[in-house]
Each structure stands twice: as structure tokens, then as C-alpha cells.
Protein backbone atom coordinates (compact mmCIF):
# COMPACT_ATOMS: atom_id res chain seq x y z
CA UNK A 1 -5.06 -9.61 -15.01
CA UNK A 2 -6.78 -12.67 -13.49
CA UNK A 3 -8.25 -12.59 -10.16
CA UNK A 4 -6.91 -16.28 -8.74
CA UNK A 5 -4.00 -13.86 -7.08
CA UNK A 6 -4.43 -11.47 -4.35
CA UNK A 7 -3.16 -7.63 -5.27
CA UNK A 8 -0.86 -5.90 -3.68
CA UNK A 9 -3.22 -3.40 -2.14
CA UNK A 10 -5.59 -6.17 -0.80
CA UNK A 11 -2.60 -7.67 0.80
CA UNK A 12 -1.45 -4.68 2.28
CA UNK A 13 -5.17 -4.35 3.92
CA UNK A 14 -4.72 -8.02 5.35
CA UNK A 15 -1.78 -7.87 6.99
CA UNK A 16 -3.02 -4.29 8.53
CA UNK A 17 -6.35 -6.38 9.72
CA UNK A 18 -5.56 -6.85 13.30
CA UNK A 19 -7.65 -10.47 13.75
CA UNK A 20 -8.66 -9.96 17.42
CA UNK A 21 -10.19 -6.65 17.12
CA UNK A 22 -11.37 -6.35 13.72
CA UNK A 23 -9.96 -2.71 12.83
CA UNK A 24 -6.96 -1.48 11.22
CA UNK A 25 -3.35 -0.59 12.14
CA UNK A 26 -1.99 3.02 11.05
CA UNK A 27 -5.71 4.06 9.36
CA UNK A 28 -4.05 7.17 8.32
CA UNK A 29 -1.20 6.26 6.98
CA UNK A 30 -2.68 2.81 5.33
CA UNK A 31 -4.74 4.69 2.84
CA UNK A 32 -1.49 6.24 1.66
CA UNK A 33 0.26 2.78 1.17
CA UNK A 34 -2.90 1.51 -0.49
CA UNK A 35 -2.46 4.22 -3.08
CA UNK A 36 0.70 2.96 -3.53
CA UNK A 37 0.19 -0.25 -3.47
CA UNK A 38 -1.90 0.58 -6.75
CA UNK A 39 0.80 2.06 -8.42
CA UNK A 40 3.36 -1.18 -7.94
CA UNK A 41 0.39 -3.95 -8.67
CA UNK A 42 -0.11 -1.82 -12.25
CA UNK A 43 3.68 -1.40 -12.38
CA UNK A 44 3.89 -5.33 -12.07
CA UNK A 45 1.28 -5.84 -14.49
CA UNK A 46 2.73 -3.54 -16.90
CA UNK A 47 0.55 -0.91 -17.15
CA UNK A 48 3.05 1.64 -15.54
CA UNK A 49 6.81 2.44 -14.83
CA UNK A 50 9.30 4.24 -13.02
CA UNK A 51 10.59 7.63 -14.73
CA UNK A 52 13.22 9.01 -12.43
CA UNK A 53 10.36 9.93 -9.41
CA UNK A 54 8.05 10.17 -11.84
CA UNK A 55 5.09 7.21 -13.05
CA UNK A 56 4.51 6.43 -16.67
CA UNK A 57 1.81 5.33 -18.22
CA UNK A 58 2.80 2.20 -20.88
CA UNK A 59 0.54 0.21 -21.55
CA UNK A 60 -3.14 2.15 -21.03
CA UNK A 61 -4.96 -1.13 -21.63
CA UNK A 62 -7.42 -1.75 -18.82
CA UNK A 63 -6.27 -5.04 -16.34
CA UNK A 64 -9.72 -5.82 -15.41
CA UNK A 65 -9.73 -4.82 -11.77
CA UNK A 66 -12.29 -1.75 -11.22
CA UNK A 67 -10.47 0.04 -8.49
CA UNK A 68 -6.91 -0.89 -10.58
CA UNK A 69 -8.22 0.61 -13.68
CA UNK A 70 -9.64 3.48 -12.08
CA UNK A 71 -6.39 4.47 -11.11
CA UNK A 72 -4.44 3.69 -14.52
CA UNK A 73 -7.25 5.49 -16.32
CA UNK A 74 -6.81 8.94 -13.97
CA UNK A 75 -3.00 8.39 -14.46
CA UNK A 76 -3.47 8.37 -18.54
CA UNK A 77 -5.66 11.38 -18.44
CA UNK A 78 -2.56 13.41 -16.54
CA UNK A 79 -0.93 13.27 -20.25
CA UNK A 80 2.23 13.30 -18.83
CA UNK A 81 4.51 11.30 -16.40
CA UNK A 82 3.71 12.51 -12.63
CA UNK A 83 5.34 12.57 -9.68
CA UNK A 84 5.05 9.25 -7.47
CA UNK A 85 4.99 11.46 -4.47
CA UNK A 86 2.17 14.34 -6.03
CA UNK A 87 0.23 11.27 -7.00
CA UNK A 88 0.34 9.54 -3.69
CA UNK A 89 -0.49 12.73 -1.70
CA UNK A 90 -3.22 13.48 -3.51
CA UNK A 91 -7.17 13.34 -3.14
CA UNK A 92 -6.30 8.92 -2.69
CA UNK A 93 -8.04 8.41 0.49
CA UNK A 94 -11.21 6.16 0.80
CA UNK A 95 -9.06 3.01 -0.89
CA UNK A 96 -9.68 1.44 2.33
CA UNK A 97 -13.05 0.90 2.80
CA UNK A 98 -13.18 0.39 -1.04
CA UNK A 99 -10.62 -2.62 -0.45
CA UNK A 100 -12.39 -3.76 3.10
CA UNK A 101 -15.93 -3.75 0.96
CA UNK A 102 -14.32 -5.81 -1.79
CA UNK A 103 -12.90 -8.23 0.31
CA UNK A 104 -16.42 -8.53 2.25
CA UNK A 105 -17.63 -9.35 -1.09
CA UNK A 106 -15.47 -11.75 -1.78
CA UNK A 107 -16.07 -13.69 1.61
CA UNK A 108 -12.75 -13.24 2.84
CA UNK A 109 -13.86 -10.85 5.51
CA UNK A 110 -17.27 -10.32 7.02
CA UNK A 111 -18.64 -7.03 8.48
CA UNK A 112 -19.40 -7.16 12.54
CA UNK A 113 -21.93 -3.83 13.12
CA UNK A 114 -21.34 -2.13 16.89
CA UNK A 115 -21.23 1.21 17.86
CA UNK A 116 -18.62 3.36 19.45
CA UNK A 117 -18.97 4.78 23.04
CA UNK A 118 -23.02 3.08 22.71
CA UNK A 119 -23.88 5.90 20.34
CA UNK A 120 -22.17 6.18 17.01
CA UNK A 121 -22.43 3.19 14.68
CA UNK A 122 -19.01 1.30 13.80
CA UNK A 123 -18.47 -1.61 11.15
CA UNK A 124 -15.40 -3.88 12.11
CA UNK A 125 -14.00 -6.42 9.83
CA UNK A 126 -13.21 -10.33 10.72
CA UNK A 127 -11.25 -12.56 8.44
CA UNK A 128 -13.24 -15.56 7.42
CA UNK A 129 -10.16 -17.21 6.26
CA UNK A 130 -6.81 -16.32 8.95
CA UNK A 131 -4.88 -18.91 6.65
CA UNK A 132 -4.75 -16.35 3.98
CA UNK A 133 -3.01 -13.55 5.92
CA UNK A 134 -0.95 -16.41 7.75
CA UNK A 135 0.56 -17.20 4.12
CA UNK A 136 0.92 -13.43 3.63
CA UNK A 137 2.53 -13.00 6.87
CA UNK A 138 4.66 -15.76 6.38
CA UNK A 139 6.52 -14.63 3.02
CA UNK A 140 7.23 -11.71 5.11
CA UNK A 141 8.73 -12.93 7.99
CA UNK A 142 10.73 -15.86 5.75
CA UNK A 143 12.33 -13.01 3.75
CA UNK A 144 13.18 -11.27 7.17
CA UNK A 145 14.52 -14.54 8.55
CA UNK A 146 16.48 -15.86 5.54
CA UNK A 147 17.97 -13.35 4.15
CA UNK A 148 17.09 -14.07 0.64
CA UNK A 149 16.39 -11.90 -1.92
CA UNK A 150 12.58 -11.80 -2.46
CA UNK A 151 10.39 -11.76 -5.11
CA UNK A 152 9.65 -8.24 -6.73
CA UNK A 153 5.71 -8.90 -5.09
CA UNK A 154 6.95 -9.61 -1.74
CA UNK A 155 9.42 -6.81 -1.68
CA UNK A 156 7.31 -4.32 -2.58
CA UNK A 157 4.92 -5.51 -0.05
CA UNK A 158 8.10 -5.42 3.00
CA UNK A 159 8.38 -2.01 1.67
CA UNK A 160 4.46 -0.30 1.56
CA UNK A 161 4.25 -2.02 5.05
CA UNK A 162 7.10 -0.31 6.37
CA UNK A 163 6.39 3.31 4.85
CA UNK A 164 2.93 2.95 6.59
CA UNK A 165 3.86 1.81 9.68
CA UNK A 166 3.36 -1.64 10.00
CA UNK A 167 6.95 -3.07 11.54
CA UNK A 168 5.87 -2.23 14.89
CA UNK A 169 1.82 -3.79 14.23
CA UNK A 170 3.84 -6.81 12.92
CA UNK A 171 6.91 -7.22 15.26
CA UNK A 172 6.28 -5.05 18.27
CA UNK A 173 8.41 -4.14 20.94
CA UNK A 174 12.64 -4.56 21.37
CA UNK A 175 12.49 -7.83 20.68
CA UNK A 176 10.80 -7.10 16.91
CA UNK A 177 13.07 -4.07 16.57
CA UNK A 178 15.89 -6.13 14.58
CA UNK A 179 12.83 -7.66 12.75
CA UNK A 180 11.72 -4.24 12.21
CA UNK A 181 15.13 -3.27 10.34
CA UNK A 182 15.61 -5.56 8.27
CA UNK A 183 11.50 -5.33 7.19
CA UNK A 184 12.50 -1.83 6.39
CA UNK A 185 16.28 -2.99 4.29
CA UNK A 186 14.03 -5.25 2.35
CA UNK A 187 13.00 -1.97 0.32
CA UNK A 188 15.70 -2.01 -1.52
CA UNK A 189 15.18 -5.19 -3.23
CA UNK A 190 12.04 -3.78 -5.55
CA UNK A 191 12.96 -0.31 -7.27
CA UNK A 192 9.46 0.13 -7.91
CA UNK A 193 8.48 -0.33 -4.51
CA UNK A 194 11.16 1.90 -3.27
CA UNK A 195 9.86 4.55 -4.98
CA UNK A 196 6.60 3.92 -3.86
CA UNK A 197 7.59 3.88 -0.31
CA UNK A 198 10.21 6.70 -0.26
CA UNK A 199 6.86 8.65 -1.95
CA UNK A 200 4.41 7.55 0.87
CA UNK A 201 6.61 8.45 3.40
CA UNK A 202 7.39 11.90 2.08
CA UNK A 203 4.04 12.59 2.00
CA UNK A 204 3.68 12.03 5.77
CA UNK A 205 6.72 14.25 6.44
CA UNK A 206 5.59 16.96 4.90
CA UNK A 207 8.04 17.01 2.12
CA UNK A 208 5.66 16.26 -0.93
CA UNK A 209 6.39 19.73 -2.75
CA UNK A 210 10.21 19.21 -2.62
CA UNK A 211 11.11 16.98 -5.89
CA UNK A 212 13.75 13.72 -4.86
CA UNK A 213 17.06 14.83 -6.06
CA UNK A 214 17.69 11.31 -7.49
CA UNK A 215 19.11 12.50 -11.31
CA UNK A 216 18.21 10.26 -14.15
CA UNK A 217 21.22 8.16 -16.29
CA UNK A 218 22.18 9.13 -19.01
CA UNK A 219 19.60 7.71 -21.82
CA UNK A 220 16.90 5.58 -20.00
CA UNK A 221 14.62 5.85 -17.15
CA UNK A 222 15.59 4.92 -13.87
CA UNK A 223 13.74 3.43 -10.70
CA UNK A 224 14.12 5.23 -7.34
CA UNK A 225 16.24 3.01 -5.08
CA UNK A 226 15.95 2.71 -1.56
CA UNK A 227 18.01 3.60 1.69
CA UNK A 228 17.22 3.39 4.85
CA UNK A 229 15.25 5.81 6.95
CA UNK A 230 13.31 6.33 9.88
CA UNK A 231 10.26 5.54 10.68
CA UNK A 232 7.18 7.08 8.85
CA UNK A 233 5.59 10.06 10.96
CA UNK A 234 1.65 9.91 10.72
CA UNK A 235 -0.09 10.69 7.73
CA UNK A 236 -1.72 14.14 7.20
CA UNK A 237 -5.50 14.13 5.58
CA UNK A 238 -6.34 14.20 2.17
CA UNK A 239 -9.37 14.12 0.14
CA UNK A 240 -11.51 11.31 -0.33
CA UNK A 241 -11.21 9.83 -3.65
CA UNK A 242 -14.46 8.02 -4.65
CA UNK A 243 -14.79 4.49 -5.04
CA UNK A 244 -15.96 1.72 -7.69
CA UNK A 245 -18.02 0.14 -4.77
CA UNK A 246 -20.72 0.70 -1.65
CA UNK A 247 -18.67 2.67 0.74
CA UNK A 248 -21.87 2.90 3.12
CA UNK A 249 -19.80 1.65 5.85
CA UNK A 250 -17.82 3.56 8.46
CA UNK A 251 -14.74 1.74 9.65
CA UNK A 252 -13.72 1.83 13.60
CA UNK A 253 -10.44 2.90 13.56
């Protein structure tokens, strides 16, 4: 996998970036979607796929993204497909500041040090470059707007943002609430990314220990499709997964 395009879960992160203030929308909630976001960038790549709710590991050949392969290689040590939902919910958390860190070094954001209430130290994070989550921003709302059927990327990435939170971050208030729905119909245009999102957004309910009564065809897998549902309730903790990269920072939520 080359690194000239953007992956989904650094995308994800950017459009969360709020610009003026330098932290993140839905913290909780975000590292959930990054996890997921994981799952559909090695899904695209073709590393993984869809098994009823369950992911499958294909192709275990590394893509040549650290914090990617990280994640494939815990997947093809399971030995077995696993649930999208189990695997989301899981010890995931800490993608964030993995993915904020990453992005520093890449110059697309830079840290700003402060500290919270004059005492504790804070890191916030500036976009060098607002152009780049204006383009991301823009596929979003042109899919929203027109009506047509997006690409699998930019489907996928309508549907982590709405299982995390984001419609009301991106289109606030009643007059982003049609905006809002249709972010959230967009889901069903990426089965992979449906899953993904139906699995994020389980885990914030509470519902993670339930399997998704969403039966198989007869002699193939299948990809989770997506209906719609309400918004996602905020995201209970998890364990910290460790990173590929300095996570000496704290991030001011």
C-alpha cells in the first residue's frame, strides 16, 4: 500500500480536528471509529473481509503501514474469523494519539503545548494544511448534496463518521439535521463499512455480547448491510492498545 493516499483512519481524525480549537470531536467515541476505520482501509486493501459479522483474514501479507499491519497481524494470530463488534470493543483505544502523532510527523498537523485550568499540561493539534480536510469535507458533503452513489472510500468514511458522532460536529443544529440523515443513509452504500459502523455503534450501546442476527446465504459470505438508526450513545472505556509510535503526548479533549 503506497502512502501518496490518506487512510481511512487518518481521515476520520481530520475531519474530527475541530480547526479553531485544536482538539477533537466525540474523543470517546472517535477511538472506536478509528478502530474501525482500520478494519475497512485493510478490507479495501485486501487484507480482510466480511464473514456474516465476522472479519477474515485473506491475504496476511503486511501493507506497509505500521499501525495497519499491527492490526492485520493481531487479527491473523486470532486463527479464526472474529466478530467485527468483539474486535472493535476491545482493548483498541490509544489509535488516536497514535494517528494525531503520525500526522504531526508528517507535517500535516503541528502540536500547540498549554495547560488545562493553568496546571495540567495539554497538547492541541493545528492543521498545517486546512485544504486537506476541506477536500475531505467536501466529498462528504457532495455525496450528501447529490445524491450519488459514492465511492466504497467515501462511503465508508459517511458511515465511521456517523457511528461516532460526527453529523452534528459537521452539520450542527436543525438546519444540518436533514444533512445529518442522509450522512447517516449513506451507510448503506459500503457493506463493509456498514458493518463497521453497525459494530461501533453497538459497542457504545452496550450490546457488544449480543451476536447481529443477520444469517449468512446460502454458500458464500455476506457483508452486513446497513439501516438506519439513531444516533450513537457515547462510548464506554476500553483498554489502551499500545502504539507503533511516541504517544508522550496527552490530548485536550
Amino acid at each position: 500500500m503506497g502512502r501518496s493516499r490518506r487512510t481511512l483512519p487518518e481521515e476520520l481524525l481530520l475531519l474530527a480536528l475541530d480547526p479553531t480549537t485544536g482538539t477533537t470531536a466525540q474523543p470517546q467515541s472517535l477511538d472506536l471509529g478509528l478502530a474501525g476505520a482500520q478494519l475497512v482501509e485493510l478490507a479495501l486493501a485486501g487484507r480482510i473481509a466480511p464473514d456474516g459479522d465476522r472479519i477474515a483474514v485473506v491475504v496476511p501479507r503486511p501493507t506497509g503501514d505500521p499501525t495497519l499491519d499491527c492490526a492485520l497481524e493481531l487479527l491473523r494470530r486470532r486463527g479464526a474469523p472474529v466478530r467485527a463488534v468483539n474486535w472493535i470493543g476491545g482493548p483498541r483505544l490509544g489509535l488516536r494519539q497514535t494517528y494525531l502523532s503520525y500526522l504531526e510527523r508528517c507535517g500535516m498537523v503541528h502540536a500547540v503545548a498549554g495547560q488545562m485550568c493553568g496546571v495540567l499540561p495539554t497538547t492541541r493539534y493545528q492543521a498545517t494544511d486546512n485544504e486537506i480536510s476541506r477536500e475531505i469535507r467536501a466529498r462528504l458533503d457532495s455525496a450528501i448534496r447529490t445524491g450519488v452513489p459514492p465511492d466504497p472510500r467515501t462511503a465508508a468514511l459517511a458511515a465511521l463518521a456517523h457511528a461516532v458522532g460526527l453529523g452534528k460536529h459537521l452539520y450542527p443544529g436543525n438546519e444540518g439535521r436533514s444533512s445529518r440523515s442522509r450522512l447517516r443513509d449513506l451507510i448503506r452504500h459500503d457493506p463493509m463499512g456498514g458493518l463497521v459502523a453497525h459494530a461501533v455503534m453497538d459497542v457504545q450501546n452496550g450490546v457488544a455480547a449480543q451476536p447481529r442476527r443477520n444469517p449468512a446465504p446460502a454458500g458464500g459470505r455476506q457483508a452486513a448491510t446497513a439501516g438506519g438508526r439513531g444516533g450513537p450513545e457515547p462510548a464506554r472505556g476500553v483498554p489502551a492498545q499500545p502504539s507503533h509510535g511516541s504517544m508522550a503526548r496527552a490530548v485536550a479533549h
